[in-house]
C-alpha atoms as a PDB file:
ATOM      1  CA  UNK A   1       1.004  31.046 -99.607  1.00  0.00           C
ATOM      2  CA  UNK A   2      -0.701  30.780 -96.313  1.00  0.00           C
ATOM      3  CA  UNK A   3      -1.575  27.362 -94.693  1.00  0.00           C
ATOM      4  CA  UNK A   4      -5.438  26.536 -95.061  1.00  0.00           C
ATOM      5  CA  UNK A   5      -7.321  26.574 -91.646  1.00  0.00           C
ATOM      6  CA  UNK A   6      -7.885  23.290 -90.387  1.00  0.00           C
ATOM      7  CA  UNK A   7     -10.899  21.724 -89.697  1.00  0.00           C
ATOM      8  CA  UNK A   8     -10.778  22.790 -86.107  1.00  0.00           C
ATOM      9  CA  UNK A   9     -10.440  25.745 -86.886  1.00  0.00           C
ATOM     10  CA  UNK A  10     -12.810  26.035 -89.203  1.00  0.00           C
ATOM     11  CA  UNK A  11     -15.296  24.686 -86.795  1.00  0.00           C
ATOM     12  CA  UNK A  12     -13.945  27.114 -83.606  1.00  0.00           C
ATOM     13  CA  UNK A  13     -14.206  29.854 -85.885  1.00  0.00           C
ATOM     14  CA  UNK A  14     -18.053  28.943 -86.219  1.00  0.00           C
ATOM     15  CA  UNK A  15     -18.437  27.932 -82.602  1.00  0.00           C
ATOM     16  CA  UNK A  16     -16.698  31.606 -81.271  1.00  0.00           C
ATOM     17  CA  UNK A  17     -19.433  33.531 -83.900  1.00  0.00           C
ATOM     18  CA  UNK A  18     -22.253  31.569 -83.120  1.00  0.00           C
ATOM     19  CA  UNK A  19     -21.963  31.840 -79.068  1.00  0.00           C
ATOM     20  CA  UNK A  20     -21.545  35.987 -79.779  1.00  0.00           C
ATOM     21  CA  UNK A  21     -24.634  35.644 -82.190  1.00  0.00           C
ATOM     22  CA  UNK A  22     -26.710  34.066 -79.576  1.00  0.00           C
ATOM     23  CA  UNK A  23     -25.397  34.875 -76.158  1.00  0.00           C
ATOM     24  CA  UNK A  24     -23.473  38.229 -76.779  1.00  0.00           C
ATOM     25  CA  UNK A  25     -20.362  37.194 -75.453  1.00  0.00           C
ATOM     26  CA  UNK A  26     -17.274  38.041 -77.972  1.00  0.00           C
ATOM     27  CA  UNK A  27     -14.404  35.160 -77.456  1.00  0.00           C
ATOM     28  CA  UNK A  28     -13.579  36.161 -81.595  1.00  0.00           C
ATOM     29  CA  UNK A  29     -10.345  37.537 -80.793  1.00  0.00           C
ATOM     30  CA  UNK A  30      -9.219  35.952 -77.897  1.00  0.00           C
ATOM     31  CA  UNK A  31      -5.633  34.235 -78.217  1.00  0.00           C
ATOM     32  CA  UNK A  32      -6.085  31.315 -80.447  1.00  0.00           C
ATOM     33  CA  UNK A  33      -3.268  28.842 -78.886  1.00  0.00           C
ATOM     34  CA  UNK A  34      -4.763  29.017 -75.367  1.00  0.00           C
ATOM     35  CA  UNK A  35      -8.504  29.031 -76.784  1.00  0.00           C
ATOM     36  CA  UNK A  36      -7.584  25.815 -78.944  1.00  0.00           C
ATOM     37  CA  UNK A  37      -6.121  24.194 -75.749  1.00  0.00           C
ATOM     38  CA  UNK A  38      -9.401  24.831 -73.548  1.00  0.00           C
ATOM     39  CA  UNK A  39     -11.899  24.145 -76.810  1.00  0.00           C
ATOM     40  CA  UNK A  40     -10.436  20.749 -75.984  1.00  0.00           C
ATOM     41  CA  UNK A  41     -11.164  20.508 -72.640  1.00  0.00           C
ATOM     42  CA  UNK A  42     -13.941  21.185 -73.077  1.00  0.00           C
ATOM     43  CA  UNK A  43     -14.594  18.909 -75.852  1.00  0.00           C
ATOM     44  CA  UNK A  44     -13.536  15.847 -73.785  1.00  0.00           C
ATOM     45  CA  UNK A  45     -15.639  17.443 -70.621  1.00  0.00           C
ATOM     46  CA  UNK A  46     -18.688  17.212 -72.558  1.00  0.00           C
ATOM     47  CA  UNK A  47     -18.113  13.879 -74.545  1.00  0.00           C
ATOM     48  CA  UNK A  48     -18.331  15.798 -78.139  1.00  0.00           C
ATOM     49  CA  UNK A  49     -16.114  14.704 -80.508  1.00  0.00           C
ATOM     50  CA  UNK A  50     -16.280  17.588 -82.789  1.00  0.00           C
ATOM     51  CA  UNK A  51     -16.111  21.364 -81.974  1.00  0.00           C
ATOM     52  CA  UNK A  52     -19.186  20.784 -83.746  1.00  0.00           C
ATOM     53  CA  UNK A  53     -21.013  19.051 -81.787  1.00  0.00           C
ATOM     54  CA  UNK A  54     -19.956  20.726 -79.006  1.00  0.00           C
ATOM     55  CA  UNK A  55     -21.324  23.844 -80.597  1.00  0.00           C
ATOM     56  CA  UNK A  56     -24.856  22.160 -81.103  1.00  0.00           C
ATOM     57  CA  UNK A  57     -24.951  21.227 -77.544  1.00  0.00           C
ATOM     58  CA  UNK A  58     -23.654  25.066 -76.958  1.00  0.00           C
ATOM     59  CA  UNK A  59     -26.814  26.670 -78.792  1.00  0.00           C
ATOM     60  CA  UNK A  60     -29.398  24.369 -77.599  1.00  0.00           C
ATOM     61  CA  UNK A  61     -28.361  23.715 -73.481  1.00  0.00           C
ATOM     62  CA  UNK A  62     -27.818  26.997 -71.975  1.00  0.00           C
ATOM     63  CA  UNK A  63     -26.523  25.275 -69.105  1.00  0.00           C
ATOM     64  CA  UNK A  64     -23.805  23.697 -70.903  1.00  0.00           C
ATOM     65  CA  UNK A  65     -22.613  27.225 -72.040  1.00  0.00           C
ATOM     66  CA  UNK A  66     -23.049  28.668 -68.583  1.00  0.00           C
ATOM     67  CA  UNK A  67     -20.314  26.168 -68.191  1.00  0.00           C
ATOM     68  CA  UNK A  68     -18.359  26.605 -70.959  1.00  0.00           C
ATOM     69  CA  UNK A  69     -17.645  29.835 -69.643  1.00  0.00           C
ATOM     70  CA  UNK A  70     -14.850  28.641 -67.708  1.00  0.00           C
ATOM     71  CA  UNK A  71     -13.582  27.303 -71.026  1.00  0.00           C
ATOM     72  CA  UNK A  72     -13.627  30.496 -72.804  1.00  0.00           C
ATOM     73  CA  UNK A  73     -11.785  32.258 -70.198  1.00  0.00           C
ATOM     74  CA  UNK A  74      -9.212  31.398 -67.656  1.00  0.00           C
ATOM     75  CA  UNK A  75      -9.802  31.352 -63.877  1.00  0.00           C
ATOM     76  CA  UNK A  76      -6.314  31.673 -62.278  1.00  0.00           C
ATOM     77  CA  UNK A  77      -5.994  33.626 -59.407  1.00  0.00           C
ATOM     78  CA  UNK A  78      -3.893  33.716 -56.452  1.00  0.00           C
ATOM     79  CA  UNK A  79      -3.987  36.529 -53.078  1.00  0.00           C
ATOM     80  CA  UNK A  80      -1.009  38.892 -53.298  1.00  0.00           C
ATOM     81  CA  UNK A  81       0.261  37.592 -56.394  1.00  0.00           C
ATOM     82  CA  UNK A  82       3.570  38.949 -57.502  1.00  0.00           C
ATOM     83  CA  UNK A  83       3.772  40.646 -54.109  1.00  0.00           C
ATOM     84  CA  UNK A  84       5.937  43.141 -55.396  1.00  0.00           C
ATOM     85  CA  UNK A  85       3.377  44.512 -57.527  1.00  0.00           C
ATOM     86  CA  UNK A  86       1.519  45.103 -54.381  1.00  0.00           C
ATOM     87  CA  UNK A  87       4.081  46.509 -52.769  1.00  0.00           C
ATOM     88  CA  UNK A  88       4.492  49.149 -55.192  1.00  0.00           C
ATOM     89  CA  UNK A  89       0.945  49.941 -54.652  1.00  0.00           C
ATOM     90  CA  UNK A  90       1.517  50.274 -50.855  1.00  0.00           C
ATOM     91  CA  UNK A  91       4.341  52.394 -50.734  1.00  0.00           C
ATOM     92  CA  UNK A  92       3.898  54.284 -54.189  1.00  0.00           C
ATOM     93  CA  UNK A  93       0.331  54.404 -55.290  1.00  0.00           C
ATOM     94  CA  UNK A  94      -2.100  54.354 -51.874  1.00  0.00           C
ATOM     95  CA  UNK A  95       0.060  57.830 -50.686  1.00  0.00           C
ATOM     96  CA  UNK A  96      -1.172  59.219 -53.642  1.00  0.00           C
ATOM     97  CA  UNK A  97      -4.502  58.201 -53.822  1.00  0.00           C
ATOM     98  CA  UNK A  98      -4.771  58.791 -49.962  1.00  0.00           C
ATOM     99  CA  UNK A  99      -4.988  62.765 -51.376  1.00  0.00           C
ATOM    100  CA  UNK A 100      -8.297  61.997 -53.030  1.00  0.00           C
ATOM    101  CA  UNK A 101     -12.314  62.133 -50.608  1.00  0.00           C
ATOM    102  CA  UNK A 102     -13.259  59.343 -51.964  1.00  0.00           C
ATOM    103  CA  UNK A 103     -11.463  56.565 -54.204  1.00  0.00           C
ATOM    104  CA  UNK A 104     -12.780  54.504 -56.946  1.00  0.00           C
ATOM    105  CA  UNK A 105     -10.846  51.133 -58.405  1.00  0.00           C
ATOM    106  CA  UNK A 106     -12.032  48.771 -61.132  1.00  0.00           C
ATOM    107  CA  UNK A 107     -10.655  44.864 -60.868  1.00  0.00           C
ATOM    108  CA  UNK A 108     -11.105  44.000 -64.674  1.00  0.00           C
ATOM    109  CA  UNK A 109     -11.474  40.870 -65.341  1.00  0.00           C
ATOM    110  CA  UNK A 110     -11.329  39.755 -61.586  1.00  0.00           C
ATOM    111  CA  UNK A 111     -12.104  36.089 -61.941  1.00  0.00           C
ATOM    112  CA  UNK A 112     -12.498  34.507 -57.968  1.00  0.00           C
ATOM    113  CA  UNK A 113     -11.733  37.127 -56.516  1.00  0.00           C
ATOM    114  CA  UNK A 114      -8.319  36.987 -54.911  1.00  0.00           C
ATOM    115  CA  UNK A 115      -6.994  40.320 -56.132  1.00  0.00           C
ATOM    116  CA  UNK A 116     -10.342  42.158 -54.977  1.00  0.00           C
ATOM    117  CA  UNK A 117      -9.684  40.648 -51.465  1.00  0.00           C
ATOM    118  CA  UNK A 118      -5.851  41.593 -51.460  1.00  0.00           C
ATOM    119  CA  UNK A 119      -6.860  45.275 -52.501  1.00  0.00           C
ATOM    120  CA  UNK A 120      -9.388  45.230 -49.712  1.00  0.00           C
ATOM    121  CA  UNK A 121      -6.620  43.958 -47.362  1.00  0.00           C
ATOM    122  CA  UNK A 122      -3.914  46.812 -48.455  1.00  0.00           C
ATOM    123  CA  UNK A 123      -6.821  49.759 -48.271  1.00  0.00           C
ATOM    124  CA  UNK A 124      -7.953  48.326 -45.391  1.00  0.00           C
ATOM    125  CA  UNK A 125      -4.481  48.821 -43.921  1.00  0.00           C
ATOM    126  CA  UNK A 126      -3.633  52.534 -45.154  1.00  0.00           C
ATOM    127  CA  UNK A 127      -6.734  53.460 -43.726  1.00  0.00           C
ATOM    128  CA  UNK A 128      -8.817  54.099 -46.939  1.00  0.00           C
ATOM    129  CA  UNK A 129     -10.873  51.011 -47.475  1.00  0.00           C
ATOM    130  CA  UNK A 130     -13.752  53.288 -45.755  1.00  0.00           C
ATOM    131  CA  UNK A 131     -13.792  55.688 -48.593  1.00  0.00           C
ATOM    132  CA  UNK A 132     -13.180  53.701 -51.192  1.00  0.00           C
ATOM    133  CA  UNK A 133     -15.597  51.817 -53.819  1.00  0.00           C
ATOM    134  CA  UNK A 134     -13.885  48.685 -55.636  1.00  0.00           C
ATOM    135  CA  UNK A 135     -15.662  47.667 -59.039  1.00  0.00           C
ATOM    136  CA  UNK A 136     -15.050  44.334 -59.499  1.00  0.00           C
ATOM    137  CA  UNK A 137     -16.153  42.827 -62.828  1.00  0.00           C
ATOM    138  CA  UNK A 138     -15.931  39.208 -65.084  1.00  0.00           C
ATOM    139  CA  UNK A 139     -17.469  37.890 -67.455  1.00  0.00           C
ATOM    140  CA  UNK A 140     -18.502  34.839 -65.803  1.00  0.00           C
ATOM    141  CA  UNK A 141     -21.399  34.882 -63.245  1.00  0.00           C
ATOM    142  CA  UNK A 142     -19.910  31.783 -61.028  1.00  0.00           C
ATOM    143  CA  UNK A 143     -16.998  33.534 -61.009  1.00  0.00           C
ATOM    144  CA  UNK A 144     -18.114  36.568 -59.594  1.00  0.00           C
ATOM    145  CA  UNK A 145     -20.345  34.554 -57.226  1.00  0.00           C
ATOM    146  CA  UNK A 146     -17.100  33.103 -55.649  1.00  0.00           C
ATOM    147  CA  UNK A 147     -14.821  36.372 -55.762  1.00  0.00           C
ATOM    148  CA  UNK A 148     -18.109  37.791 -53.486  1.00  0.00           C
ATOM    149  CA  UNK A 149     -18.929  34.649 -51.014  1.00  0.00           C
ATOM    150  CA  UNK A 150     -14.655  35.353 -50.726  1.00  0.00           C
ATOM    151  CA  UNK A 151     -14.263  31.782 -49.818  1.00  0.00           C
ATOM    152  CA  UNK A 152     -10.946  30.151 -50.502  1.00  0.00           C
ATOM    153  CA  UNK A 153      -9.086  26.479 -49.977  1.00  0.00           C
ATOM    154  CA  UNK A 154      -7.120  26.210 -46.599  1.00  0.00           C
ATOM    155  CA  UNK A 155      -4.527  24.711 -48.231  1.00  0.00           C
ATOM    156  CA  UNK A 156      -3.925  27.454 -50.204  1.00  0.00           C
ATOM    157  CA  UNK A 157      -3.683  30.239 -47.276  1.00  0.00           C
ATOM    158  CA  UNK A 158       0.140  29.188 -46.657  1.00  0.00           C
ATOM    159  CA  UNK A 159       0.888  30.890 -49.898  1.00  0.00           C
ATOM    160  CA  UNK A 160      -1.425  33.416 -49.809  1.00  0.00           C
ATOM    161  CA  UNK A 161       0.225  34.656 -46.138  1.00  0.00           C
ATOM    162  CA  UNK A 162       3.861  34.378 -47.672  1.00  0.00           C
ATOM    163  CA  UNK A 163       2.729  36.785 -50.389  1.00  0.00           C
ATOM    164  CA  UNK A 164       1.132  38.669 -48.292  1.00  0.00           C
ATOM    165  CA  UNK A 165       3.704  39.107 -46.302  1.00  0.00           C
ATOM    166  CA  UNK A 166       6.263  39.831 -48.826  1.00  0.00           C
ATOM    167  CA  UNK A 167       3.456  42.516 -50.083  1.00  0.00           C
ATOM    168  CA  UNK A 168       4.740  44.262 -47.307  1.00  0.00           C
ATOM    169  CA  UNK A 169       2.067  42.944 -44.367  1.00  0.00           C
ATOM    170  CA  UNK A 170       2.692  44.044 -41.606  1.00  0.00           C
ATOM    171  CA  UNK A 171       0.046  41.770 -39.710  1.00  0.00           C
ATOM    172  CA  UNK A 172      -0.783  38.177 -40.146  1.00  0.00           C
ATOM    173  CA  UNK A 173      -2.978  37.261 -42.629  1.00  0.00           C
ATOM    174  CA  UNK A 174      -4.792  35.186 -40.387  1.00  0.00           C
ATOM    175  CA  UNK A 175      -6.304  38.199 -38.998  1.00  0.00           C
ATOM    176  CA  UNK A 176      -8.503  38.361 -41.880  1.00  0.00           C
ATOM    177  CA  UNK A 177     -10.425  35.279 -42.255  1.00  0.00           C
ATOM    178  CA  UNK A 178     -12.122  32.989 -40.476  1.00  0.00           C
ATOM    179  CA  UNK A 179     -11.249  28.949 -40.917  1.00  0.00           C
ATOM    180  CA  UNK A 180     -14.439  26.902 -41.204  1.00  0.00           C
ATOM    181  CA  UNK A 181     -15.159  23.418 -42.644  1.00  0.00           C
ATOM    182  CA  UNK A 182     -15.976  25.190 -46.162  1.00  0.00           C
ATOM    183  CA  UNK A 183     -12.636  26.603 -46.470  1.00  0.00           C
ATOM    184  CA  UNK A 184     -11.214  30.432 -45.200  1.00  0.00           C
ATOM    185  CA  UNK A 185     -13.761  32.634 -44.854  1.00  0.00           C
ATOM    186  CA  UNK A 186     -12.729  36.269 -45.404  1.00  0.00           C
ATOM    187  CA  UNK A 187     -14.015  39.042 -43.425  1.00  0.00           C
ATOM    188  CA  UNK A 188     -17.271  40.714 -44.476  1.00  0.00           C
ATOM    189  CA  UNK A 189     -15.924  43.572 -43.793  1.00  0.00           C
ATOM    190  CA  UNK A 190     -13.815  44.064 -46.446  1.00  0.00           C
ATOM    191  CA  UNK A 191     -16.510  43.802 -49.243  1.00  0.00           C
ATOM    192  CA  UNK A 192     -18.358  46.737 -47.587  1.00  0.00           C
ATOM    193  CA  UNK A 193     -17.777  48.664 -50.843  1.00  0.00           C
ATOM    194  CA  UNK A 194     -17.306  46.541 -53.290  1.00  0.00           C
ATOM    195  CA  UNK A 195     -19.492  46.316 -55.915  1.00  0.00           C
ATOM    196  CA  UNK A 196     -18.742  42.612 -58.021  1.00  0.00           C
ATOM    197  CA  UNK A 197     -20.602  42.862 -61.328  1.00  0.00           C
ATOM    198  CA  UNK A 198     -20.825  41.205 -65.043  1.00  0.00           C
ATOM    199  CA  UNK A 199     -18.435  43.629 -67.452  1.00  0.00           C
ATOM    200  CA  UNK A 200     -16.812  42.394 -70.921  1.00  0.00           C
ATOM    201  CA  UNK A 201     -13.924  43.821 -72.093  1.00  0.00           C
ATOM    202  CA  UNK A 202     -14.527  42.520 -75.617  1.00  0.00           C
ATOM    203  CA  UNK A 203     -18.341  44.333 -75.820  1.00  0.00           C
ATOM    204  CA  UNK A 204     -18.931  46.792 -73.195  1.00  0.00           C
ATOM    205  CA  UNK A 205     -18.535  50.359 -72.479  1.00  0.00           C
ATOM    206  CA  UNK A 206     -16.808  52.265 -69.383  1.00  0.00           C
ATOM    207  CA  UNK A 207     -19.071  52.620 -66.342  1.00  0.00           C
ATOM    208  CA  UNK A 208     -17.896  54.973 -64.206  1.00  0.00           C
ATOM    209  CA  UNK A 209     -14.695  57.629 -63.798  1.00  0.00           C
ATOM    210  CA  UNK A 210     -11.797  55.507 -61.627  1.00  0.00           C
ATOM    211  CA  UNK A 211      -8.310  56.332 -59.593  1.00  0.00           C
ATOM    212  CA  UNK A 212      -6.626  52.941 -60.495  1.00  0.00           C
ATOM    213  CA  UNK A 213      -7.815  50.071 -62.603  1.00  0.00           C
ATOM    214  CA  UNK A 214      -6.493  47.014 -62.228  1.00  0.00           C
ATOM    215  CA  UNK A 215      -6.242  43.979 -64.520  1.00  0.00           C
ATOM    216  CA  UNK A 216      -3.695  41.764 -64.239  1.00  0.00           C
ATOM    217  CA  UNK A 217      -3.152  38.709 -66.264  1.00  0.00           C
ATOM    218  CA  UNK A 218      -6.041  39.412 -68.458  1.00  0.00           C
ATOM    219  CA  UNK A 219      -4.664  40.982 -72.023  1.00  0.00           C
ATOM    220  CA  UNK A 220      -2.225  37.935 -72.845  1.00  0.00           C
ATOM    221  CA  UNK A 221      -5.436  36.026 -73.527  1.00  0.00           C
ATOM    222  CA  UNK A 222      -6.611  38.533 -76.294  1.00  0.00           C
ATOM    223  CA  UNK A 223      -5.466  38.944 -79.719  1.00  0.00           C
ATOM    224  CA  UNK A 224      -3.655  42.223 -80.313  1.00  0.00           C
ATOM    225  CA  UNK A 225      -7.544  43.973 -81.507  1.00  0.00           C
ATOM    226  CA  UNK A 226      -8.769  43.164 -78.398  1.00  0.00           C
ATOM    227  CA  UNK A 227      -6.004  44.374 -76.012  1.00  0.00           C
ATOM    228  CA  UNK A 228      -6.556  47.701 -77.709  1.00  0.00           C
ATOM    229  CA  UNK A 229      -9.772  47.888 -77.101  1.00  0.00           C
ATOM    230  CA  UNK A 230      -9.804  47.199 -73.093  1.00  0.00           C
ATOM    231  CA  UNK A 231      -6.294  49.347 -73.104  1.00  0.00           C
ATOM    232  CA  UNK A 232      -8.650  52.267 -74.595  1.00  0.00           C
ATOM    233  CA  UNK A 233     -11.747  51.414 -72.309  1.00  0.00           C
ATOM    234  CA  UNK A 234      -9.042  51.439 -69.349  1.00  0.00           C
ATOM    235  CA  UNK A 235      -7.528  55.280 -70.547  1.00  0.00           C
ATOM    236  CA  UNK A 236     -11.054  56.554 -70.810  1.00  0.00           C
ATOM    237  CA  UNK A 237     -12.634  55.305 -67.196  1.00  0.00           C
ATOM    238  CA  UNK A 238      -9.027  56.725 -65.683  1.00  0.00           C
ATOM    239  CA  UNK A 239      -9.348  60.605 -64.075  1.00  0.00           C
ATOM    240  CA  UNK A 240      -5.960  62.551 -65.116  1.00  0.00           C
ATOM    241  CA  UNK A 241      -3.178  60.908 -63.190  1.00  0.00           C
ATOM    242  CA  UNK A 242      -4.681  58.032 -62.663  1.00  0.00           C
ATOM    243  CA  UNK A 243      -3.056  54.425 -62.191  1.00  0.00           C
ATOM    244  CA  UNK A 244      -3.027  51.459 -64.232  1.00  0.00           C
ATOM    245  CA  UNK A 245      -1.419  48.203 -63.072  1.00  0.00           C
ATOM    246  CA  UNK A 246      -1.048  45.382 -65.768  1.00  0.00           C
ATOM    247  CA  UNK A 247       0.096  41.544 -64.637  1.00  0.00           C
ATOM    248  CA  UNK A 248       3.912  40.790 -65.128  1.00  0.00           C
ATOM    249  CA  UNK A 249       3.816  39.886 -69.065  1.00  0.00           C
ATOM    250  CA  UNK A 250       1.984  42.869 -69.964  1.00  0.00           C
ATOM    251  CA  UNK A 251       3.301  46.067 -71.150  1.00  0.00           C
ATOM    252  CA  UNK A 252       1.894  49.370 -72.820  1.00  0.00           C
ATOM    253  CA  UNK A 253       4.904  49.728 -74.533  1.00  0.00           C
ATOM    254  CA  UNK A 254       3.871  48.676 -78.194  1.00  0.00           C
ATOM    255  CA  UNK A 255       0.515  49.894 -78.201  1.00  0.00           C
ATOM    256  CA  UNK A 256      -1.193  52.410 -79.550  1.00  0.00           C
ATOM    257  CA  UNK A 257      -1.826  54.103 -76.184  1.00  0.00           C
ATOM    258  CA  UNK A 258       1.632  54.194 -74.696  1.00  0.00           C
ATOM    259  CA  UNK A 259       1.743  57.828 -75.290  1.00  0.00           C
ATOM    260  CA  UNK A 260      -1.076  58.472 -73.141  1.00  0.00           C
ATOM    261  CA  UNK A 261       0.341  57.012 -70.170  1.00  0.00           C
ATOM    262  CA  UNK A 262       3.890  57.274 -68.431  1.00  0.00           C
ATOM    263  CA  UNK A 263       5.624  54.187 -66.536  1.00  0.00           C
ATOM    264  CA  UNK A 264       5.196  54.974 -62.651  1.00  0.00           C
ATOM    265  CA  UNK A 265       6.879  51.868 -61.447  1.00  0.00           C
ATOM    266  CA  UNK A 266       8.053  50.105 -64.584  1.00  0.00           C
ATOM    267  CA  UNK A 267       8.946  46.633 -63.098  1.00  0.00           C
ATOM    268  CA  UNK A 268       6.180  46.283 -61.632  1.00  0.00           C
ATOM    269  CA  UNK A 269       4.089  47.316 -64.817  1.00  0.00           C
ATOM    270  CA  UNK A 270       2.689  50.082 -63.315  1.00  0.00           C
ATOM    271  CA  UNK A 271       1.136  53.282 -65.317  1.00  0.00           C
ATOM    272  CA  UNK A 272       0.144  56.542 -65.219  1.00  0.00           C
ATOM    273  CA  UNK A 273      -2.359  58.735 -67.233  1.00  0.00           C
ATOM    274  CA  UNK A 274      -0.882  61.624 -68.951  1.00  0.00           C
END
């Protein structure tokens, strides 16, 4: 006999339908143990004592869900991370797309930016950044706002330049920013043709036909319906042969898709569209 929901649950069940009723956004299958964790948060953030309450205050501030935003979803982020996955796409994947006029990636679920600015970095190197447009999308407007400014915490840059390096950098990472009393600014440059712009996974369509889509460290925060649904969204924006990299606890190789892709460089969890 199954256990009967508890009242938190009861209540974050109400809370997830009434934010999609009135603001759109679709947290309803979104992995429950991490979503119960940040529901919390957020509950002592805003002083409610009750998912309830914080559900009133949810409905009737709409700056208090603009905030909430970074509640419902998870903002972690680093440059280069899990260089090797970055190598891979250095020595493996930019060769091939190097074959292509013009080159078109999609950075789902791109949160601060990091990733966008390490892809710039690596096209930038193999001498395709020119010719390439990056789509970088979230679901959260500050977000986005701080994956484009592309403004990030000097005392983070020591890790960023070891991944970097171990990413197979052949320069110093240094070379790209510029340190200021707001933090490391990168260069301008490298956001020539990217295009940063609000995309859900759980709701919208596919925009536009890409070479490689990108989105790392996103699916393990959706319920197994949801993860289907971006997988499919990610098969249908791909061109034939195109590349799909997932984050390091992510596989295809349970879903309902796996047959439409074929592992390119399996450790590193990249794909390729049959």
């Amino acid at each position: 006999m199954p256990h009967a929901p508890t009242t938190f649950d009861i209540e974050l069940n109400l809370l997830l339908e009434a934010v999609y009723q009135k603001y759109q956004h679709d947290f309803r299958h979104y992995a429950r143990a991490s979503l119960r964790r940040r529901i919390r948060q957020a509950q002592e953030r805003f002083s409610c004592p009750t998912v309830s309450r914080l559900q009133e205050r949810v409905l009737h501030e709409p700056e208090v869900f603009a905030q909430m935003l970074q509640y419902f979803t998870v903002q972690v982020s680093e440059m280069f991370r899990d260089p090797a996955y970055f190598l891979a796409l250095r020595r493996h994947v930019l060769p091939v797309l190097s074959t292509y006029p013009s080159i078109r990636i999609w950075v789902a679920g791109c949160s601060t930016g990091e990733e966008v600015w390490s892809l710039a970095i690596l096209l930038a190197e193999a001498g395709l950044l020119e010719r390439t447009i990056i789509y970088a999308t979230d679901i959260n407007p500050e977000a986005l706002k701080a994956a484009e400014a592309g403004i990030y915490d000097i005392a983070r840059i020591a890790d960023f330049s070891r991944a970097y390096l171990e990413a197979g950098g052949t320069r110093s990472l240094a070379d790209y920013y510029t340190a200021s009393e707001h933090g490391a600014l990168f260069d301008r440059s490298l956001r020539r043709n990217a295009v940063f712009a609000d995309h859900s996974l759980a709701t919208d369509s596919v925009f536009s036909e890409v070479h490689l889509v990108s989105c790392r460290n996103v699916l393990i925060y959706f319920e197994r319906e949801l993860q289907q649904r971006a997988l499919g969204l990610f098969h249908d924006a791909l061109i034939h042969r195109g590349f799909l990299g997932l984050g390091s606890r992510e596989t295809l190789r349970f879903s309902s898709h796996a047959s439409h892709f074929s592992e390119f460089c399996a450790a590193e969890r990249l794909y390729q569209r049959l």
